[in-house]
Structure formats: structure tokens, C-alpha cells
N, C-alpha and C. Protein backbone atom coordinates (compact mmCIF):
# COMPACT_ATOMS: atom_id res chain seq x y z
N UNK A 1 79.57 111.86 109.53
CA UNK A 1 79.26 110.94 108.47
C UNK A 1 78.11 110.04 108.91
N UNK A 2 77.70 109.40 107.88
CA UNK A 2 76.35 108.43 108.17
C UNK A 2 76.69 107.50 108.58
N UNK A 3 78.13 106.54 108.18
CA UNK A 3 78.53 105.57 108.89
C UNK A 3 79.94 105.61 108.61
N UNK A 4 80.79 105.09 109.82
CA UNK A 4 81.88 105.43 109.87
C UNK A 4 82.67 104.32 108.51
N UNK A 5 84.24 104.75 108.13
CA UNK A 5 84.83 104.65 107.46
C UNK A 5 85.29 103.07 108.13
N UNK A 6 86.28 102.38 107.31
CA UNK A 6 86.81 100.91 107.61
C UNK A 6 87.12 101.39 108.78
N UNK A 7 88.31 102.96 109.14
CA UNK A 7 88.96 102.25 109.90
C UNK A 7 88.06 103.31 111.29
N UNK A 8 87.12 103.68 111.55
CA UNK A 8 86.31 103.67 112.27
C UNK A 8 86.04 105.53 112.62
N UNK A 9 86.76 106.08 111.84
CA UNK A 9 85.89 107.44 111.57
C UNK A 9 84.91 108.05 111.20
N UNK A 10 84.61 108.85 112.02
CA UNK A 10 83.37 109.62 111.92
C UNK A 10 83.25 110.83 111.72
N UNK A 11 84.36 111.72 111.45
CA UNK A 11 84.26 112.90 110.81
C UNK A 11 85.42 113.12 109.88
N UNK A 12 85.22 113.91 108.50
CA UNK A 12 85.96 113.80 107.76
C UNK A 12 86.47 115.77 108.23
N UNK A 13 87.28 115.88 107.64
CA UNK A 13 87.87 117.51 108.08
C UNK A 13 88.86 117.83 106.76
N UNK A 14 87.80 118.96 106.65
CA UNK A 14 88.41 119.16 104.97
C UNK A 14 88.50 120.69 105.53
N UNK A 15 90.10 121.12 105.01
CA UNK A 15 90.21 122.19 105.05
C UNK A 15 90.11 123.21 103.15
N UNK A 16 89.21 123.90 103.19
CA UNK A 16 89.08 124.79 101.64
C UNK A 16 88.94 125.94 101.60
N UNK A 17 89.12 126.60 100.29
CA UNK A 17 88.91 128.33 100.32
C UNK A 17 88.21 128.27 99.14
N UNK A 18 87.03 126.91 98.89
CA UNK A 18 85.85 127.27 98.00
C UNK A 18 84.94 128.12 99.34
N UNK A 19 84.67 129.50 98.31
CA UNK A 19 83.44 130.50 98.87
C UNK A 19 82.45 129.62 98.93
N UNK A 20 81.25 129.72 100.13
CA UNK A 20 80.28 129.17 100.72
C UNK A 20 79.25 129.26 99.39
N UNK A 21 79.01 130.46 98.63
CA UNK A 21 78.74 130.52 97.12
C UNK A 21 78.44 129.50 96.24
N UNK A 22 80.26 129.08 96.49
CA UNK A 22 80.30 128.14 95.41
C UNK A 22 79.93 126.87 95.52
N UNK A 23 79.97 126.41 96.81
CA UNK A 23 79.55 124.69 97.36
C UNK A 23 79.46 124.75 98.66
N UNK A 24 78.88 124.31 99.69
CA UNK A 24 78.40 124.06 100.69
C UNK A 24 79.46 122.97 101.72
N UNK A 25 79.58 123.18 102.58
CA UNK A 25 80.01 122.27 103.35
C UNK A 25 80.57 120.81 102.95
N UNK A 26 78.90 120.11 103.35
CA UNK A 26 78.28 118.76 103.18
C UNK A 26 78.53 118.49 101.23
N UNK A 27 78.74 119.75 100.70
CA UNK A 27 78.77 119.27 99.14
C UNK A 27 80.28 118.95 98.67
N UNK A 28 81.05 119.69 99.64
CA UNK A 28 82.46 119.63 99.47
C UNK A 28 83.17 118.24 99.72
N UNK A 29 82.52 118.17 101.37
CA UNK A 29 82.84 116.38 102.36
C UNK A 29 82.12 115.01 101.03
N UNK A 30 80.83 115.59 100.35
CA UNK A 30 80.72 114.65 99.77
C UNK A 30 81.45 113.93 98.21
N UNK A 31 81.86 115.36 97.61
CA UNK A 31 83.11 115.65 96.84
C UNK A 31 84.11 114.16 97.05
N UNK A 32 84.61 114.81 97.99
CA UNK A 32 85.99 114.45 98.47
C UNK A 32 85.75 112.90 98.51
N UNK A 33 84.39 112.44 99.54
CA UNK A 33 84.58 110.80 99.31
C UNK A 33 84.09 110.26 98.00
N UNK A 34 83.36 110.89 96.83
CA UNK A 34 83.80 110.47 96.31
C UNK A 34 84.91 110.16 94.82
N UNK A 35 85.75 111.79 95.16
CA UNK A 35 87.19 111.39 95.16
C UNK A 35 87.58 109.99 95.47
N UNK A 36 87.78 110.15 96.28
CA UNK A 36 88.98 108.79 97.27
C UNK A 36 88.08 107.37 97.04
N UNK A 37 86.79 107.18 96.38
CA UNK A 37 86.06 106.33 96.07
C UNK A 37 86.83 105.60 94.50
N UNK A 38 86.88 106.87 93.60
CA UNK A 38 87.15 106.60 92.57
C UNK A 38 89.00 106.57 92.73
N UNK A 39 89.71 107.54 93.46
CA UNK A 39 91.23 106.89 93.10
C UNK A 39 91.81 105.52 94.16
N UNK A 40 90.88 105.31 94.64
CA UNK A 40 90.29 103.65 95.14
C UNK A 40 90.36 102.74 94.06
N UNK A 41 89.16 103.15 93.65
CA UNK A 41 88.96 102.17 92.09
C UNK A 41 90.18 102.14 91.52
N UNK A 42 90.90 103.38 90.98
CA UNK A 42 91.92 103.14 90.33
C UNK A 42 93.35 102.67 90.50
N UNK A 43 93.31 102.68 92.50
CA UNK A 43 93.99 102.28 92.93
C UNK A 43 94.25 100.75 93.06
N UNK A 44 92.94 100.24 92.87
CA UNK A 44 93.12 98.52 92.29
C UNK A 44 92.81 98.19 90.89
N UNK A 45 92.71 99.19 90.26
CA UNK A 45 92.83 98.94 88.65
C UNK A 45 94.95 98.59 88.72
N UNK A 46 95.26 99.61 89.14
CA UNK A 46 96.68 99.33 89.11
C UNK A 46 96.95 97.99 89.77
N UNK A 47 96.90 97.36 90.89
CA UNK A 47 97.14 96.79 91.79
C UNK A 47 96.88 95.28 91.54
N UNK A 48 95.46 95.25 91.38
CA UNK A 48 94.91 93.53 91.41
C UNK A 48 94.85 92.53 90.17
N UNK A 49 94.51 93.60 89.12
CA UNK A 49 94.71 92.82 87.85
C UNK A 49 95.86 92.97 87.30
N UNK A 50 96.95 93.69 87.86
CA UNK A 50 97.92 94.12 87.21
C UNK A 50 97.74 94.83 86.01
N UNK A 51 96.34 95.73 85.85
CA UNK A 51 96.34 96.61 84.52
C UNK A 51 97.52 97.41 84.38
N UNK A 52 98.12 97.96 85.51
CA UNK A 52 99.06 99.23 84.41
C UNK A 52 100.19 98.60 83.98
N UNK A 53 100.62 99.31 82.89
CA UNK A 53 101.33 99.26 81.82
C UNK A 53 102.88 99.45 82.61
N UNK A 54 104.01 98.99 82.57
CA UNK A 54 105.31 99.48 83.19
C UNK A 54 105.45 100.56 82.75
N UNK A 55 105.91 100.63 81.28
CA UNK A 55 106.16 101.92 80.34
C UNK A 55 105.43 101.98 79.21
N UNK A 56 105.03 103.24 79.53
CA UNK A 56 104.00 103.62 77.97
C UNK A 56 104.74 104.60 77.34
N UNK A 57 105.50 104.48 76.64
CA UNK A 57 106.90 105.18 76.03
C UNK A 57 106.00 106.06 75.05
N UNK A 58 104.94 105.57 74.32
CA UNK A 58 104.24 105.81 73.15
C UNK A 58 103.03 106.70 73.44
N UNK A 59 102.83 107.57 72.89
CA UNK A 59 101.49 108.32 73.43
C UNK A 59 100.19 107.22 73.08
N UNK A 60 99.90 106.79 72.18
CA UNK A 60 98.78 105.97 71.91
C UNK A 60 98.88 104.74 72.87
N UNK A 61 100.07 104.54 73.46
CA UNK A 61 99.97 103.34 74.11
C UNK A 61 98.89 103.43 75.79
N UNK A 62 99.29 105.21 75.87
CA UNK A 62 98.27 105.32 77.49
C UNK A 62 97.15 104.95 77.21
N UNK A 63 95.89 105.73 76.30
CA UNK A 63 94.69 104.73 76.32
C UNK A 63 94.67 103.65 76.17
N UNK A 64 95.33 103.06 75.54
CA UNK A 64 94.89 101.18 75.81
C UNK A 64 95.31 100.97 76.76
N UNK A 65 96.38 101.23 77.67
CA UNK A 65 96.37 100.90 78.64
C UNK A 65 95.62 101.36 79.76
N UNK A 66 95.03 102.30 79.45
CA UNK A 66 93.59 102.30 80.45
C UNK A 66 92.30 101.90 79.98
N UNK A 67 92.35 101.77 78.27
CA UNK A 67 91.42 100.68 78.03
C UNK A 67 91.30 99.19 78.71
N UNK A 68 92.37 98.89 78.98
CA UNK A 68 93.13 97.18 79.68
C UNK A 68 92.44 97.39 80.72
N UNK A 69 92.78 98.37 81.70
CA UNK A 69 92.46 98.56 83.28
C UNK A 69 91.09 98.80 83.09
N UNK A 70 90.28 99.69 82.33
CA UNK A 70 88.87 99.41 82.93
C UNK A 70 88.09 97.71 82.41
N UNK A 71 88.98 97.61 81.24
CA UNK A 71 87.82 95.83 80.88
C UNK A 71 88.35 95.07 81.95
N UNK A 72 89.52 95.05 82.44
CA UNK A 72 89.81 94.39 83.75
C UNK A 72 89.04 94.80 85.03
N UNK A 73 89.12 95.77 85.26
CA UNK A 73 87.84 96.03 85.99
C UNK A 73 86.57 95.77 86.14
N UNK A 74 85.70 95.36 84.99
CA UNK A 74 84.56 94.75 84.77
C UNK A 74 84.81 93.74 85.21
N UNK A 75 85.97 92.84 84.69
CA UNK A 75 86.05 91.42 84.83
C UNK A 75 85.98 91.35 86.34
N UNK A 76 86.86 92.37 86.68
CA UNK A 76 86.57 92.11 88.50
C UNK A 76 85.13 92.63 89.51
N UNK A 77 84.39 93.36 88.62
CA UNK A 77 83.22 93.61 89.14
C UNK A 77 82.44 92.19 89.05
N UNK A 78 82.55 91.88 88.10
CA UNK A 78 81.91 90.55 87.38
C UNK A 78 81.40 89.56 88.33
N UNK A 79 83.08 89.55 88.51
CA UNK A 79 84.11 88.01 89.81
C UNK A 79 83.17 88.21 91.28
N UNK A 80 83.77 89.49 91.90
CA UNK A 80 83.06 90.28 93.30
C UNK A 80 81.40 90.27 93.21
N UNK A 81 80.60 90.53 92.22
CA UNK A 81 79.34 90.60 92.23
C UNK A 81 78.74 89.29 92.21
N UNK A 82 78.97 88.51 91.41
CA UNK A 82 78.98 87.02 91.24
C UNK A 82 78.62 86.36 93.15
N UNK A 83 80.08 86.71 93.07
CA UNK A 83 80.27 85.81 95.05
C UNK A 83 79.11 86.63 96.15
N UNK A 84 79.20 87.63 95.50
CA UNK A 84 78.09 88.66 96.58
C UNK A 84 76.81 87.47 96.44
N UNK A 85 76.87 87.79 95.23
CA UNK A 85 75.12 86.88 95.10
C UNK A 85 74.82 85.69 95.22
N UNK A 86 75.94 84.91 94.83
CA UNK A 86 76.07 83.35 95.27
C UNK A 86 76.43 83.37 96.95
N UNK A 87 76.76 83.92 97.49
CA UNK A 87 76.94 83.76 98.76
C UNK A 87 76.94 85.03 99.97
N UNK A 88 75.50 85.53 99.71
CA UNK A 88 74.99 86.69 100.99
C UNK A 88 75.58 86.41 101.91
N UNK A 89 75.90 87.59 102.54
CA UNK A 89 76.35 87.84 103.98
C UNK A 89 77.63 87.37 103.91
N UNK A 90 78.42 86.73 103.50
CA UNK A 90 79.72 86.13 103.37
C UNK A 90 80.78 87.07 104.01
N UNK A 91 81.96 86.93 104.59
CA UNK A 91 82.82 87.62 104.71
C UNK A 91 83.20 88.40 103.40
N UNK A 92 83.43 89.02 102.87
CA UNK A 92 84.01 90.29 101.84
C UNK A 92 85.17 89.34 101.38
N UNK A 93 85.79 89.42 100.12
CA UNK A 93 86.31 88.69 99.43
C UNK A 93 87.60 89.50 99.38
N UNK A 94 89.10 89.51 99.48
CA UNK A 94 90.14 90.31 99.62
C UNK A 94 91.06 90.60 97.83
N UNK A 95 90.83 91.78 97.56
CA UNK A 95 91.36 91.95 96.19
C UNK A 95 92.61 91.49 96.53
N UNK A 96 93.38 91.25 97.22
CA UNK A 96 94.57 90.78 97.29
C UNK A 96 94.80 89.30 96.16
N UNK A 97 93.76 88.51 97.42
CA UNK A 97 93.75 87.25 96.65
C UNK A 97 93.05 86.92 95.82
N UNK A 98 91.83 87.73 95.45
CA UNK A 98 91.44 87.46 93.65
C UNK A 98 92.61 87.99 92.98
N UNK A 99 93.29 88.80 93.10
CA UNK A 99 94.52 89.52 91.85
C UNK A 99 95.77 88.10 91.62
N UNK A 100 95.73 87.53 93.00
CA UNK A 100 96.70 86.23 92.78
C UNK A 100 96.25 85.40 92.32
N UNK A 101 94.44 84.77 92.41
CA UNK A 101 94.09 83.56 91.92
C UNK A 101 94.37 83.91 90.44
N UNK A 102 93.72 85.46 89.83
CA UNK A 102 93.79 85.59 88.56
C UNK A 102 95.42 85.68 87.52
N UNK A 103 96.07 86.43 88.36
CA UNK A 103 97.46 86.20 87.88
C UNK A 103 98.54 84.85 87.82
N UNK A 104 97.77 83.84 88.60
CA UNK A 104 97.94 82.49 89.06
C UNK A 104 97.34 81.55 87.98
N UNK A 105 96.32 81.85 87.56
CA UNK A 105 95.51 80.81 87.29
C UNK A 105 95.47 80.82 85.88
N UNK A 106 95.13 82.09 85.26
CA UNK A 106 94.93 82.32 83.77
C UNK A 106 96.12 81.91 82.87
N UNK A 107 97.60 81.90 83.69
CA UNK A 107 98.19 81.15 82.11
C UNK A 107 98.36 79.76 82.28
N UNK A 108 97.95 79.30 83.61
CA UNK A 108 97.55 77.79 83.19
C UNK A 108 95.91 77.38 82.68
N UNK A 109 95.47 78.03 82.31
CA UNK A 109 93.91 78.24 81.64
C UNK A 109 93.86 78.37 80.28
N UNK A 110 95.30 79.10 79.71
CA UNK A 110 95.45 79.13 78.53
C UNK A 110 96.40 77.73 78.17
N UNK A 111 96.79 77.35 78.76
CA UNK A 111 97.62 76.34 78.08
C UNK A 111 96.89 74.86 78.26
N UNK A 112 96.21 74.46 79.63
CA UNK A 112 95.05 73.36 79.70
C UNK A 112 93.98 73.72 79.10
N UNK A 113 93.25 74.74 78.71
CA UNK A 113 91.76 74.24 78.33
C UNK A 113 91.88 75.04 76.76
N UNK A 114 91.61 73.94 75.96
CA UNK A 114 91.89 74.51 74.52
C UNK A 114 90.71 75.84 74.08
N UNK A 115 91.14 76.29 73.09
CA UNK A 115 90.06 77.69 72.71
C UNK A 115 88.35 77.50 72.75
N UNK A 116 88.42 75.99 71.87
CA UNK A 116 87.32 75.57 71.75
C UNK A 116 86.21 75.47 72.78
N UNK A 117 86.79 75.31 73.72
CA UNK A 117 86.01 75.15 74.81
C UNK A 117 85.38 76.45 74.96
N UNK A 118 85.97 77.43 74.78
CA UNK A 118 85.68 78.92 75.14
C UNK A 118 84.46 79.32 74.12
N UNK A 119 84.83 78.92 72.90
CA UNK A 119 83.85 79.55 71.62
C UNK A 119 82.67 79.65 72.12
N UNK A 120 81.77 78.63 72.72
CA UNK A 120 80.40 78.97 73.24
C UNK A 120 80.22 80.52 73.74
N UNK A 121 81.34 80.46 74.52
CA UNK A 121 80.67 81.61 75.31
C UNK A 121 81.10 82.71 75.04
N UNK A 122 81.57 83.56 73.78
CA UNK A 122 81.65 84.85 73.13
C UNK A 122 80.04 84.84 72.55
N UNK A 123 79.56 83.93 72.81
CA UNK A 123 77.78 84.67 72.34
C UNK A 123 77.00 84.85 73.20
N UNK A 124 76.86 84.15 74.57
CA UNK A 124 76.35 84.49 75.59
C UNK A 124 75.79 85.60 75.99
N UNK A 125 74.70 86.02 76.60
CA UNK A 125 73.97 87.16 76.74
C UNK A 125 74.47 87.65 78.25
N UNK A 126 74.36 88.58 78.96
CA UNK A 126 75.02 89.07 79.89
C UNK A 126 74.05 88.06 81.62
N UNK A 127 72.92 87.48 81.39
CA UNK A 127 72.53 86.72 82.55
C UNK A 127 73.08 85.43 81.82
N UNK A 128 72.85 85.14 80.67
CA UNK A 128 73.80 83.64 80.56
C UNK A 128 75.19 83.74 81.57
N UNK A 129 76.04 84.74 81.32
CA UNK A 129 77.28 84.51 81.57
C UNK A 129 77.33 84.94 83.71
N UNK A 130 76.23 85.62 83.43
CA UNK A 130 75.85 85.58 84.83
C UNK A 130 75.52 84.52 85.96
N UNK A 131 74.96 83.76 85.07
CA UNK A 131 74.31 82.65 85.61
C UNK A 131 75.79 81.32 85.48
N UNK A 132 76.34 81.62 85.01
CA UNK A 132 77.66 80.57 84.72
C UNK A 132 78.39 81.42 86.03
N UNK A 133 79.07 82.69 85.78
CA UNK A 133 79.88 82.63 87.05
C UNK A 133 78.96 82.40 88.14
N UNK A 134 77.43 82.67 88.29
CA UNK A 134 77.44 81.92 89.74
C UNK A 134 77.41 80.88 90.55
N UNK A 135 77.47 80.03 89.13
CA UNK A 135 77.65 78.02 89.33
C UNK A 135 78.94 78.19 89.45
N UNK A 136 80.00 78.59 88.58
CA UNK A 136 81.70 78.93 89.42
C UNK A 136 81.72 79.22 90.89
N UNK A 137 81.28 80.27 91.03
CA UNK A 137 81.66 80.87 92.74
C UNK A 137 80.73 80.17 93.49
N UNK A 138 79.98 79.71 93.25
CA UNK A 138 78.96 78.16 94.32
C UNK A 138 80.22 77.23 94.89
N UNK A 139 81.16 76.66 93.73
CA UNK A 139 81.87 76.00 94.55
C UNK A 139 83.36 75.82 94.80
N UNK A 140 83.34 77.58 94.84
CA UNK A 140 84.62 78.18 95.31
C UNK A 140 84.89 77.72 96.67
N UNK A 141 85.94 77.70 97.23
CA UNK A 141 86.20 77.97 98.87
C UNK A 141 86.73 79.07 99.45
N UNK A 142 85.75 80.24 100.09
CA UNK A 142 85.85 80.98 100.13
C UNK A 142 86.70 81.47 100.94
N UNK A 143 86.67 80.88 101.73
CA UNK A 143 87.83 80.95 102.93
C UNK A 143 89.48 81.06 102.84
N UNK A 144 89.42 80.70 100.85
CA UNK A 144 91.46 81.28 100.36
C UNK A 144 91.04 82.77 100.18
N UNK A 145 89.98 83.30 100.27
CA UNK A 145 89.80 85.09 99.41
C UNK A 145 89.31 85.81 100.34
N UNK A 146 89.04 85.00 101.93
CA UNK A 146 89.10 86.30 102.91
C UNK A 146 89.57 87.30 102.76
N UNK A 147 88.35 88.69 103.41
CA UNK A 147 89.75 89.74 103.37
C UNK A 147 90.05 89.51 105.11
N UNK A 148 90.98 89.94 104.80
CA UNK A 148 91.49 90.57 106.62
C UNK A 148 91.32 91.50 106.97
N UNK A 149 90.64 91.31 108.26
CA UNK A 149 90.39 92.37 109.34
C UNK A 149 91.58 93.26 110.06
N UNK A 150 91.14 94.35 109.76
CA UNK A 150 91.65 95.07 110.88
C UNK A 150 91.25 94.88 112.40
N UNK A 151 92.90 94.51 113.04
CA UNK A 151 92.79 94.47 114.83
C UNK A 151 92.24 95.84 115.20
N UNK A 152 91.79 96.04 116.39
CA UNK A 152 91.52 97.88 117.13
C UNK A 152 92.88 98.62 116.76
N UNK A 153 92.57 99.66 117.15
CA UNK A 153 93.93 100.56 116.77
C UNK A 153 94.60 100.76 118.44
N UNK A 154 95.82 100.33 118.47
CA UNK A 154 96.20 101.08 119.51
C UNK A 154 96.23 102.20 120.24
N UNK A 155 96.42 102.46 121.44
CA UNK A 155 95.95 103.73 121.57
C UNK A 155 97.11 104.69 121.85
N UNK A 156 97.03 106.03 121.63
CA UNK A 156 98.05 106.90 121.71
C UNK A 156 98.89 106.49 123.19
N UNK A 157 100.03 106.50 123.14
CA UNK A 157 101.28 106.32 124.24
C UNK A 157 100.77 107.81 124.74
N UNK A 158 100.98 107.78 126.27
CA UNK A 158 100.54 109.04 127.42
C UNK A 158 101.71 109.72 127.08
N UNK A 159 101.75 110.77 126.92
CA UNK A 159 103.15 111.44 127.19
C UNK A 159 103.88 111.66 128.23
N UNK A 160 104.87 111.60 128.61
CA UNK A 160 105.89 111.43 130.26
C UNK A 160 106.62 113.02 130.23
N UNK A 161 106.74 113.85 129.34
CA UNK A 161 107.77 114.64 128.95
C UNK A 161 106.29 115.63 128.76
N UNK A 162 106.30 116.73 129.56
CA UNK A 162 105.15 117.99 129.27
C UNK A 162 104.09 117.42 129.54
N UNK A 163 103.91 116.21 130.28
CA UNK A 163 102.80 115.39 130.26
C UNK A 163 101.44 116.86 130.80
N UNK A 164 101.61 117.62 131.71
CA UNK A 164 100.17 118.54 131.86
C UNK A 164 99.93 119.86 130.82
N UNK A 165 100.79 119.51 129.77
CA UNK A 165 100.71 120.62 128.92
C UNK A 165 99.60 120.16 127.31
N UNK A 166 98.68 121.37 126.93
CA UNK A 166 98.10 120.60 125.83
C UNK A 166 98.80 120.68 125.00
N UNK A 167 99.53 121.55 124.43
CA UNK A 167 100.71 121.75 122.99
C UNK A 167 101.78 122.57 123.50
N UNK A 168 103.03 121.44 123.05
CA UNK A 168 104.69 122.13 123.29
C UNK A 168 105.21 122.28 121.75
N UNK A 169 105.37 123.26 121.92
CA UNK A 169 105.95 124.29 120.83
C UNK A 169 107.49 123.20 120.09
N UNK A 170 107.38 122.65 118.85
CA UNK A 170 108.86 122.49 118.78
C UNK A 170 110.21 122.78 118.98
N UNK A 171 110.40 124.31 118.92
CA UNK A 171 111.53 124.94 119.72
C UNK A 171 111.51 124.70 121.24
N UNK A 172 110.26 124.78 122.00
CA UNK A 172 110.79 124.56 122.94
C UNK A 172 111.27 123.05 123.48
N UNK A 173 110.84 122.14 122.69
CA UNK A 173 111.59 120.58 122.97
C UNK A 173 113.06 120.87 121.84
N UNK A 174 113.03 121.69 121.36
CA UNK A 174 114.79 121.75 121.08
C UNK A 174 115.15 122.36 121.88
N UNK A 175 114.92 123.38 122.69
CA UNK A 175 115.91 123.74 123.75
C UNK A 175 115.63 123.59 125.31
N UNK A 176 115.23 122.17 125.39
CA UNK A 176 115.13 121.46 126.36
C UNK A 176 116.01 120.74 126.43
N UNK A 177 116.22 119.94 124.75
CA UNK A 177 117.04 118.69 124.49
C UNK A 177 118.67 119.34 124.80
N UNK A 178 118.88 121.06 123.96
CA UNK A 178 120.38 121.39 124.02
C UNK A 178 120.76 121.63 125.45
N UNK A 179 119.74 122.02 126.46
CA UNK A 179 120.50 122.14 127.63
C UNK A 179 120.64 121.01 128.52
């Protein structure tokens, strides 16, 4: 890979029985990330805004409820892009705790700040509203929406048991253990 993954990999290992024909290597590895890019995305569409639905009993009810999850999603591109730009280089902002400020904050938002206040800004042009969240996230404190770091990874325990062997067969550690 060009640069390693969060948690510090550098080769991805995809096993397939697409013919060389049909896609290439490097077309397959690139496939795949971005697979896991997008059920990422969707993996905090579920997660941070709380888009999914408990039960969608109703067939018409699944698209809106993935209508919900992607406008929530904007809203969170919105939020994340905003802080990027108001504050370069910053530590990375943790979907954890934007999903709490927002699940936290918005129904006391609806009940303190009356509608009116809001009306202005359903006309707003997309740098108006741009330019407003980045006077918001100016004087955020960024330091509640850290993400957290990953410590190093520990390292594999030596083995004591076959320790000069490269691979022990599972049967034979079962009939090590019965005798």
C-alpha cells in the first residue's frame, strides 16, 4: 500500500478466483478498500447520528430511512469539514463524541431557541451557511471531540510449547493434551 492503514498495515491480502482477465491484482486490492471505505461510511451512518431505524416493519419505511442516514450524513460532513478548515492540523475530531454532542444537544435546541430564530437560515446559500458553521467551530473546544489514539500493539506472546517448530498441526496438540 501507499500508506499504511490506522492500525499500521502495509499489505492488504486478498484471497480471489476473479480470472487475471477479468481484473488485475492492484484493481481488486483497490476494490476492496474501497469497499470497507464505503461500509465505513455506513458504518457511522448507523452509529453516530443514530440514523437507523430500529424497525422498518413497512417496506416504504427502508428508504426514508436511508433517506434520514444519508441527510444525516451531510450534516456530519458539514460539522467534520467545517473544524478541518477552521482549525488545520488539529487533532481529528472523534465520531464518537460529535454523535453525543448531537444526540445531547439538539433536543435542548429545540426547546431553548424558538423556530424563529432558525427562519433566516432555510435561505442561505451553501458558503453563507459555510461561513456560519465556521464562526461555530472557531469557538468550539476541541479538546471534548478528540479522537483517541491507538497505544502500539502488543506483541505476539513467544510460544513455550513447540517453541522450535514453525506450524503444529491441531491434532497433534490434541494428542499431546490426551496423553
Amino acid at each position: 500500500m501507499d500508506r499504511p492503514t490506522p492500525d499500521g498495515d502495509t499489505v492488504i491480502e486478498i484471497l480471489t478466483n476473479l480470472p487475471v482477465a477479468e481484473a488485475s491484482a492492484a484493481t481488486v486490492a483497490e476494490l476492496y478498500r474501497g469497499r470497507w471505505t464505503i461500509e465505513g461510511l455506513f458504518q457511522r451512518l448507523a452509529t453516530v447520528p443514530k440514523g437507523e431505524v430500529n424497525t422498518l416493519g413497512y417496506p416504504s419505511a427502508a428508504p426514508f430511512g436511508f433517506c434520514v442516514a444519508l441527510a444525516s450524513r451531510n450534516v456530519y460532513a458539514a460539522v467534520t469539514g467545517a473544524v478541518r478548515a477552521t482549525h488545520p492540523g488539529a487533532t481529528p475530531v472523534s465520531d464518537y463524541h460529535i454523535g453525543l454532542e448531537i444526540a445531547g444537544m439538539a433536543p435542548g435546541l429545540e426547546i431553548a431557541v424558538p423556530d424563529e430564530t432558525w427562519a433566516g437560515s432555510t435561505g442561505w446559500s451553501a458558503e453563507q451557511m459555510a461561513a456560519w458553521l465556521r464562526e461555530v467551530v472557531r469557538g468550539a473546544n476541541l479538546k471534548r471531540y478528540w479522537k483517541g489514539t491507538r497505544g502500539p500493539k502488543k506483541p505476539k506472546a513467544r510460544r513455550t510449547r513447540f517453541a522450535a517448530e514453525k506450524h503444529i498441526a491441531t491434532a497433534r496438540l490434541l494428542r499431546s493434551e490426551q496423553k
